[in-house]
Every structure is written in C-alpha cells, then in structure tokens.
Protein backbone atom coordinates (compact mmCIF):
# COMPACT_ATOMS: atom_id res chain seq x y z
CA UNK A 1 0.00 0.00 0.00
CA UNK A 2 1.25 3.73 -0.82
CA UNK A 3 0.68 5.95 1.63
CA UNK A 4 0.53 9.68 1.49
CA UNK A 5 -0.30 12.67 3.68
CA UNK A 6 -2.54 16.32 2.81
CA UNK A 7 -1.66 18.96 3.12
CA UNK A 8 1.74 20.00 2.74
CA UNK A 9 0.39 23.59 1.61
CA UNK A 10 -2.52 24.84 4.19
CA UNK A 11 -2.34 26.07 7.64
CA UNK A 12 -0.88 29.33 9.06
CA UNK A 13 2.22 31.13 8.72
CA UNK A 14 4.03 28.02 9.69
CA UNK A 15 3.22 25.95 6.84
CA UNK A 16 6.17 28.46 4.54
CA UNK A 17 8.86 27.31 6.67
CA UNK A 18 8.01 23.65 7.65
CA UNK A 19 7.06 23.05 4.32
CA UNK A 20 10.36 21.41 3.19
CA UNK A 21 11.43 20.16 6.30
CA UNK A 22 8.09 18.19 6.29
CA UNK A 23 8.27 16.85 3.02
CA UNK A 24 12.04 15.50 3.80
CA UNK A 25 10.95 13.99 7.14
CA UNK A 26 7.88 12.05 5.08
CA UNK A 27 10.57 11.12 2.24
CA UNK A 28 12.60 9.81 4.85
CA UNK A 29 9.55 8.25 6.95
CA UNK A 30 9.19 5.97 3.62
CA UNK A 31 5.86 7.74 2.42
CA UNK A 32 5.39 7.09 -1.27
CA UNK A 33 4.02 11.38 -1.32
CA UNK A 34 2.66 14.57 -0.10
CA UNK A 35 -0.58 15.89 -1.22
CA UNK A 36 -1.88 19.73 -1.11
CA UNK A 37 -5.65 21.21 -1.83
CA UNK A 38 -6.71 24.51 -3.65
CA UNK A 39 -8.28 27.39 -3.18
CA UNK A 40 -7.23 30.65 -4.68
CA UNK A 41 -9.41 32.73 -1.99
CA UNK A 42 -11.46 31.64 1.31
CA UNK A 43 -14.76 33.94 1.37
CA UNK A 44 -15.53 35.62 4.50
CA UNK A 45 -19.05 34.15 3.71
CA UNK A 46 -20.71 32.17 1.02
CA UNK A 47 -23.71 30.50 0.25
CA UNK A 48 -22.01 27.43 -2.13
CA UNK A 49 -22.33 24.47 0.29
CA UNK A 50 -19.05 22.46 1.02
CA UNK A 51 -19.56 18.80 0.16
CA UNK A 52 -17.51 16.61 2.44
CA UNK A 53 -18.50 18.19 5.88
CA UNK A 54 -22.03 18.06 7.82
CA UNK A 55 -21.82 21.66 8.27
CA UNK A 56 -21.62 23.02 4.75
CA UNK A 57 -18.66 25.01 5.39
CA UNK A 58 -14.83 24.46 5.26
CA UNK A 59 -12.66 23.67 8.22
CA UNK A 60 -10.42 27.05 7.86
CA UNK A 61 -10.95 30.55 8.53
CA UNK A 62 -10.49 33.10 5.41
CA UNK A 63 -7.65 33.78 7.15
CA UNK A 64 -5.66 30.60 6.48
CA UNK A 65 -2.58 30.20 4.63
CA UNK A 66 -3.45 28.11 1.07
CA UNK A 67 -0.22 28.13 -0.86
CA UNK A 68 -0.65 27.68 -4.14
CA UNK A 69 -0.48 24.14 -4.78
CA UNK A 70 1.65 23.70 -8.08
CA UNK A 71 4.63 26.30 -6.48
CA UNK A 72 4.55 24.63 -2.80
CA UNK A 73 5.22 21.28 -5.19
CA UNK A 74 7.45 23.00 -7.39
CA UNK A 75 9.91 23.98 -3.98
CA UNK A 76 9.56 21.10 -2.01
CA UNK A 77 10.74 18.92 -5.76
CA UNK A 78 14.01 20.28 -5.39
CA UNK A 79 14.45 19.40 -2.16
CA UNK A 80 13.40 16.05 -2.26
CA UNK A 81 14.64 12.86 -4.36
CA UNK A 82 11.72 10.23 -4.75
CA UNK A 83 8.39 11.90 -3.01
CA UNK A 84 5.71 11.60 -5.39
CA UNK A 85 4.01 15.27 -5.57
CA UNK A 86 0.28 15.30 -6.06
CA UNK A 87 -2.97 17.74 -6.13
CA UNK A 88 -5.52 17.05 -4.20
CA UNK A 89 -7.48 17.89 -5.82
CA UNK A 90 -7.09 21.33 -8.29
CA UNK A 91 -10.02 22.78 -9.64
CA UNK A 92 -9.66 22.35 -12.94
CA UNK A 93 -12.68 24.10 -14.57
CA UNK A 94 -11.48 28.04 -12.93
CA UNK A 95 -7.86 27.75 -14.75
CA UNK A 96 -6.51 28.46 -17.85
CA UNK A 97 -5.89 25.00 -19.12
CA UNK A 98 -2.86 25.88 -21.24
CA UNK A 99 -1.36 27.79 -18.33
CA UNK A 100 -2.15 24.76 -15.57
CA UNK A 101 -0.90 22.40 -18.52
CA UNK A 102 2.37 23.98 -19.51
CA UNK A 103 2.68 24.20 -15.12
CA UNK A 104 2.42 20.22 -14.53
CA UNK A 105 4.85 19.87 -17.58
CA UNK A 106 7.28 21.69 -15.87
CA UNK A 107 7.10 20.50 -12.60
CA UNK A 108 6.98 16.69 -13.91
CA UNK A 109 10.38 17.75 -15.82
CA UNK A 110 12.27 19.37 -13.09
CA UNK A 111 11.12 16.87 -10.24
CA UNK A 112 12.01 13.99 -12.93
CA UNK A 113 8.32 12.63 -13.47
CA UNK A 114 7.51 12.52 -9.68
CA UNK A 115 3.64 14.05 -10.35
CA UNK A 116 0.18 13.04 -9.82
CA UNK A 117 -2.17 15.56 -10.90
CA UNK A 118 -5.88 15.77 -9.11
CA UNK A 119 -8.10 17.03 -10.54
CA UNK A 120 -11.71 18.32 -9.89
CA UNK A 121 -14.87 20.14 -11.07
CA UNK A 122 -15.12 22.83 -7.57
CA UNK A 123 -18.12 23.59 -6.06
CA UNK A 124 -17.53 26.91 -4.23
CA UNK A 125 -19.19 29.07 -6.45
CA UNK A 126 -18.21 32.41 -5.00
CA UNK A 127 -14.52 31.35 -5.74
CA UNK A 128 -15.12 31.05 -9.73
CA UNK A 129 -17.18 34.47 -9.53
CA UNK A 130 -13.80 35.69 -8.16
CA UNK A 131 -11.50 33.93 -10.50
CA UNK A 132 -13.97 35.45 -13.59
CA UNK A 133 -14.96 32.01 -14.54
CA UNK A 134 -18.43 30.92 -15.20
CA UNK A 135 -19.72 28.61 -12.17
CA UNK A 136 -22.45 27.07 -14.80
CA UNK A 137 -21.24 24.26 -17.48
CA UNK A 138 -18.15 23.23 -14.99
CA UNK A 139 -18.68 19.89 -15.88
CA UNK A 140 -18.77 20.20 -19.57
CA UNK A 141 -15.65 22.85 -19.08
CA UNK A 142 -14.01 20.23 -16.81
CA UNK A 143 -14.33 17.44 -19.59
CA UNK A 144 -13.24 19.63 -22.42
CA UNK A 145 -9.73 21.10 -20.54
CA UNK A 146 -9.02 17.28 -20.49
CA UNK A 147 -9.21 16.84 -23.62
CA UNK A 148 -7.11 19.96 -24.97
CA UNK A 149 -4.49 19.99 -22.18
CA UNK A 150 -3.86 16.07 -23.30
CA UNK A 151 -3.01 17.62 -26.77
CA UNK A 152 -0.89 20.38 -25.62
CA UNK A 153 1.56 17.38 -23.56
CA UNK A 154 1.36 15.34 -26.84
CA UNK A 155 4.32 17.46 -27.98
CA UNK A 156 2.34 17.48 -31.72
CA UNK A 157 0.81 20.57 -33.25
CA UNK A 158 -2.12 21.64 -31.18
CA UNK A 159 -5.66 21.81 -32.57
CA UNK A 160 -8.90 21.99 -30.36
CA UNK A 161 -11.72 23.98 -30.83
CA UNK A 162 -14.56 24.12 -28.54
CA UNK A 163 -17.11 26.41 -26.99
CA UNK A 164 -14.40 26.80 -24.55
CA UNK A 165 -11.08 27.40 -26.16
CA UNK A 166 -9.86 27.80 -29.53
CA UNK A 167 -6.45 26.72 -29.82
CA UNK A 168 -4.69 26.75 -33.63
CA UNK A 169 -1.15 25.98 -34.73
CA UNK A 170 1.00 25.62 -31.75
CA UNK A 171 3.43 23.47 -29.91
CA UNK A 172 4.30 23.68 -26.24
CA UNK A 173 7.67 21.82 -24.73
CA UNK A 174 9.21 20.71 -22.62
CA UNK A 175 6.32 18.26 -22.73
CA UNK A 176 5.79 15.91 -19.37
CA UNK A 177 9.01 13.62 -18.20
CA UNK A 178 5.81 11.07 -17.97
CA UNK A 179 4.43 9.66 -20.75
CA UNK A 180 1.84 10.70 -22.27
CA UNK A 181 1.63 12.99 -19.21
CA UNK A 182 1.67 12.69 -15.23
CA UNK A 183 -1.35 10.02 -14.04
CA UNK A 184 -4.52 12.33 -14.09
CA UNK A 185 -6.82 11.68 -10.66
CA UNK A 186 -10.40 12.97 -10.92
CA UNK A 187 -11.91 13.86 -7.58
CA UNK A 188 -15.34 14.02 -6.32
CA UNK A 189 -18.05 11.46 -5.23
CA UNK A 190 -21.34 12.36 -7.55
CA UNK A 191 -22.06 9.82 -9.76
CA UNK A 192 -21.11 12.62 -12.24
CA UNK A 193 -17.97 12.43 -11.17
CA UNK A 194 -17.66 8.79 -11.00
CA UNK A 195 -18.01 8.77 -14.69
CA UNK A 196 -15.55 11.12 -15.01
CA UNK A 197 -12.82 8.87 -13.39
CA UNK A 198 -14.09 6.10 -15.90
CA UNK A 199 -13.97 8.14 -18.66
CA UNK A 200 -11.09 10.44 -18.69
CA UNK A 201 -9.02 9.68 -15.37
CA UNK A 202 -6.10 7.21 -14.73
CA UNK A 203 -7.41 7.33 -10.95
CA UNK A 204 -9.61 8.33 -8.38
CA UNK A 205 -8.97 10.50 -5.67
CA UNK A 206 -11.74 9.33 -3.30
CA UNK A 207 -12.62 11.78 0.04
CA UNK A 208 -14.30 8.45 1.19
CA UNK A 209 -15.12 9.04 5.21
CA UNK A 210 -14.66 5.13 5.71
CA UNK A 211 -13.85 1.83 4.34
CA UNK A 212 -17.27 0.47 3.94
CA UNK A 213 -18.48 4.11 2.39
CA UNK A 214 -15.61 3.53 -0.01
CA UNK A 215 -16.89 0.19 -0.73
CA UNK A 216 -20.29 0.81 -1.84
CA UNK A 217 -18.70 4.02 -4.11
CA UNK A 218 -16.65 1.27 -5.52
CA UNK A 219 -19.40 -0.79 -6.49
CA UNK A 220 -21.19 2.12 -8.23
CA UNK A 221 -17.83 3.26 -10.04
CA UNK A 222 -17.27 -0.37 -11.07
CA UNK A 223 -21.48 -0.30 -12.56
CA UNK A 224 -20.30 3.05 -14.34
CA UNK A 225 -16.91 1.47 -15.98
CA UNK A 226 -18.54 -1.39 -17.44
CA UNK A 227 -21.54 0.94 -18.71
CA UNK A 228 -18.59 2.82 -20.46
CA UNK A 229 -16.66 0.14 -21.44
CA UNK A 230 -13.79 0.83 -19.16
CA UNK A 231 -11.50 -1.98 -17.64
CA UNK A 232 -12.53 -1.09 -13.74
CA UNK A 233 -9.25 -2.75 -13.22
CA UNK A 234 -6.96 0.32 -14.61
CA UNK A 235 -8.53 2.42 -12.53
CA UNK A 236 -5.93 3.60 -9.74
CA UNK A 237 -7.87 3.90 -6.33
CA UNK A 238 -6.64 6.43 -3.87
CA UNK A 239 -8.81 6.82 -0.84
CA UNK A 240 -8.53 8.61 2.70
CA UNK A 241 -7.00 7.11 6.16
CA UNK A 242 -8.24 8.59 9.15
CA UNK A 243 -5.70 7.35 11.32
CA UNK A 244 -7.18 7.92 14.69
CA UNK A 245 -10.85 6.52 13.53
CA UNK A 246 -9.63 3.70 11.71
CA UNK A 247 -6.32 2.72 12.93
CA UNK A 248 -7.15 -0.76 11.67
CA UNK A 249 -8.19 -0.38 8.65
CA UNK A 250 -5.34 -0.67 6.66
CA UNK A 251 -5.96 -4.44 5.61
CA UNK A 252 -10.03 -3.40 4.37
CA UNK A 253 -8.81 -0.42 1.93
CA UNK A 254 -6.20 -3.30 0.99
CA UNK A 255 -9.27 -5.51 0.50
CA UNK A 256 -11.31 -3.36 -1.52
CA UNK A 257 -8.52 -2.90 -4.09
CA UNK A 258 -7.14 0.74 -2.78
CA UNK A 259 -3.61 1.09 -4.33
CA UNK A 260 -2.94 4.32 -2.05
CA UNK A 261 -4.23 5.93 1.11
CA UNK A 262 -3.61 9.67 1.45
CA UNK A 263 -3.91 10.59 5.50
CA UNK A 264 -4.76 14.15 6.70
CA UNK A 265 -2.11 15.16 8.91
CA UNK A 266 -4.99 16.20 11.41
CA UNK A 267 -6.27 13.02 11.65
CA UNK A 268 -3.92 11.71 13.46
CA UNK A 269 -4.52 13.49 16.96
CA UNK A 270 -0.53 14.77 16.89
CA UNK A 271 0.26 18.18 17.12
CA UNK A 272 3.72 18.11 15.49
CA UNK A 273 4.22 17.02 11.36
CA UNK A 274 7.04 14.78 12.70
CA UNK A 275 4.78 12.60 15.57
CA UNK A 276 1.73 12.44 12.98
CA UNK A 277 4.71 11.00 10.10
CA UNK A 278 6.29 8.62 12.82
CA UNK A 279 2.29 7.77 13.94
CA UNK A 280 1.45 7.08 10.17
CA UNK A 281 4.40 5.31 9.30
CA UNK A 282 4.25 3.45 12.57
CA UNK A 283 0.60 2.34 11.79
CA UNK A 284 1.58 1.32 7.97
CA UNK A 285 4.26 -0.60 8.93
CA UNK A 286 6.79 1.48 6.96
C-alpha cells in the first residue's frame, strides 16, 4: 500500500517554513508522497455548500494560509529525491488549461516525473465568480480542458476547438518527463464524477469518510466502468486514512482494491508534522 499525507500547503504562517522540512521527514519516513488542496481565496461568507463536511462550510478561517499548490510542489521537488508530488485535488474548470498544462509539464520535468495531478470540477461558487470564470457548465468545461491539455503534452501541433477554447497551430515543450503525461486523478463522489474517473481519469482520488463508504462508491464506479466500457481494473484507487478513527483499517482499503491511502495530517490526533509521520508510518508498517 502507498501511503501519502494532505496537506503540505494549508495552515498558518508556519506551513512556509516547515514546508520542506516536512516533506524531507515524510521522504525519509518511507511515504510514497505529499498531497496539497486549492483554493485561490477563502470567502468571508458564502452560500455554495461544502460537500464533504455536515456543516456546509470548510474547516479554515479566510484567514488561512493556502499556498498555491503547483509552487509549494514546485519547492519542495528540489528538495526532495523520490516523493511523489500530487494535487488534491485542483479545480480544474477556474484555470486556464494551457497555463495549468504547460505548469504540470514543468514541474513533472524538473522533479524527474515525480507528479500526480488531481483534478476536480469545484463547487464553491463564489470562488469562480472571483476567479472570472463561469460557475455554470463546470462539468462540460471540466471534460473539455481534459481533452485539450492532453493535446498540448502530446508534444504534436495543437488543434482543439470548442465552446471553450480555440487553440490553432502551436506546440508547447518541454512536454511531461511522464508519458503521455503525469497520471490524471479525478476527484469528487457524484455519480457525475464517478463517470468522469471512468472516462477520462487514470485514478480516483476518493474523500471516502470510511472503508465500507468507499466500498459501496466502488461498487457504483465499477457499474459506471462497465456501462462505459472501461476496464474497472486500470482504474488507480486512492482513498482517505483517518488514522485515529480507523487505525485498523489498513488491511479493508487493501481488501477493496485501494492502491494508495492519502492521511490528513490532522487526523492523526498529533500536534507536530514529525509525531503524525512517525504515527502514520508506525501504523503502515513502513
């Protein structure tokens, strides 16, 4: 089993300078990689309702630190040899998805193919209102940068036109150090989603809240891949440990076919980066 830990980018002012330092001690620990989430801004209300929490709303004050995801990867890539780096998830659908593309090229280059990219539709309206993105058609918009940003890591002339982009006679380089580009996670639990991941993803990034949740999601995304012709088998699962709550678990995500678990760094009930490492590794028999 891989195991991984989220985030490596949010928290307060600490999270700049413990950043690296964290990501060496997890290296070291024998974690396969470090994980970070996305949000641009954190509005000081909003309406949009926050899917993976009772309460509708995130658990961070605006005031909390989010460094942007891709550049907290980018430094903590060159000071690290094997950590795998990975989004968890980035909302694809509020980018430019020539910018975000020619981004995860880079970083896959310079980190010498070490990234996973998550990806996901967002569902904090106010934040695409703020990023001048239109909150409607995200799905169809999430679908379509797929698409187009595959073409643009091809490394062959680019041509896509869309009611989203219109791209015409270009190349970008250096294309990805993975080929044909870094595995591509989608996240989310709708059974939108789901065929998302069955359709267009090498993976799923699952938020699951528990092994036997997980399991019944697994039974409707392995419906949805046979509906779509899909080999459910080539689909990468990546799920959620909560340590603390389910410090047993281990062997039933083995059981239900999960390739990786990706532990919050809260979950464990530690206070310190290094005793919730040495209590994951510990528990994973690293």
């Amino acid at each position: 089993m891989k195991i991984g830990i989220v985030p490596l980018n949010v928290g307060g002012p600490e999270v700049a300078a413990q950043m690296i330092p964290l990501a060496q001690y997890a290296e070291a620990a024998g974690l396969e990689s470090v994980w970070t989430f996305e949000h641009a801004m954190v509005p000081v209300d909003y309406n949009s309702r926050y899917p993976y929490d009772k309460s509708g709303k995130m658990p961070i004050q605006p005031e909390g630190w989010f460094i942007d995801p891709l550049i907290a990867l980018a430094h903590v890539a060159a000071a690290t040899k094997t950590l795998r780096l990975g989004t968890g998830v980035n909302i694809l659908p509020q980018t430019n998805p020539l910018l975000l593309a020619k981004q995860a090229a880079s970083i896959d280059v310079l980190s010498g193919g070490r990234l996973t990219l998550g990806l996901g539709i967002g569902w904090l309206e106010e934040e695409f209102v703020a990023m001048g993105t239109p909150f409607e058609r995200r799905g169809a918009r999430f679908n379509d940068y797929i698409a187009a940003m595959k073409k643009v890591w091809s490394g062959d002339v680019v041509e896509h036109q869309s009611d989203f982009i219109t791209w015409s006679g270009f190349k970008s380089y250096p294309t990805p150090a993975q080929r044909p580009h870094p595995p591509l996670l989608v996240g989310g639990t709708s059974k939108q989603a789901l065929k998302r991941v069955a359709q267009l993803g090498d993976g799923w990034y699952a938020p699951s809240g528990s092994p036997e949740q997980l399991g019944e999601q697994l039974a409707e995304l392995r419906t949805i891949a046979n509906e779509v012709g899909r080999d459910y088998g080539s689909i990468e699962i990546t799920g959620t440990w909560r340590v603390a709550a389910q410090p047993d678990a281990l062997q039933q995500y083995a059981d239900l076919g999960v390739s990786r678990l990706i532990v919050p760094l809260f979950s464990t009930g530690e206070t310190t980066y290094q005793a919730a490492i040495d209590a994951i590794a510990k528990r994973a028999g690293l």
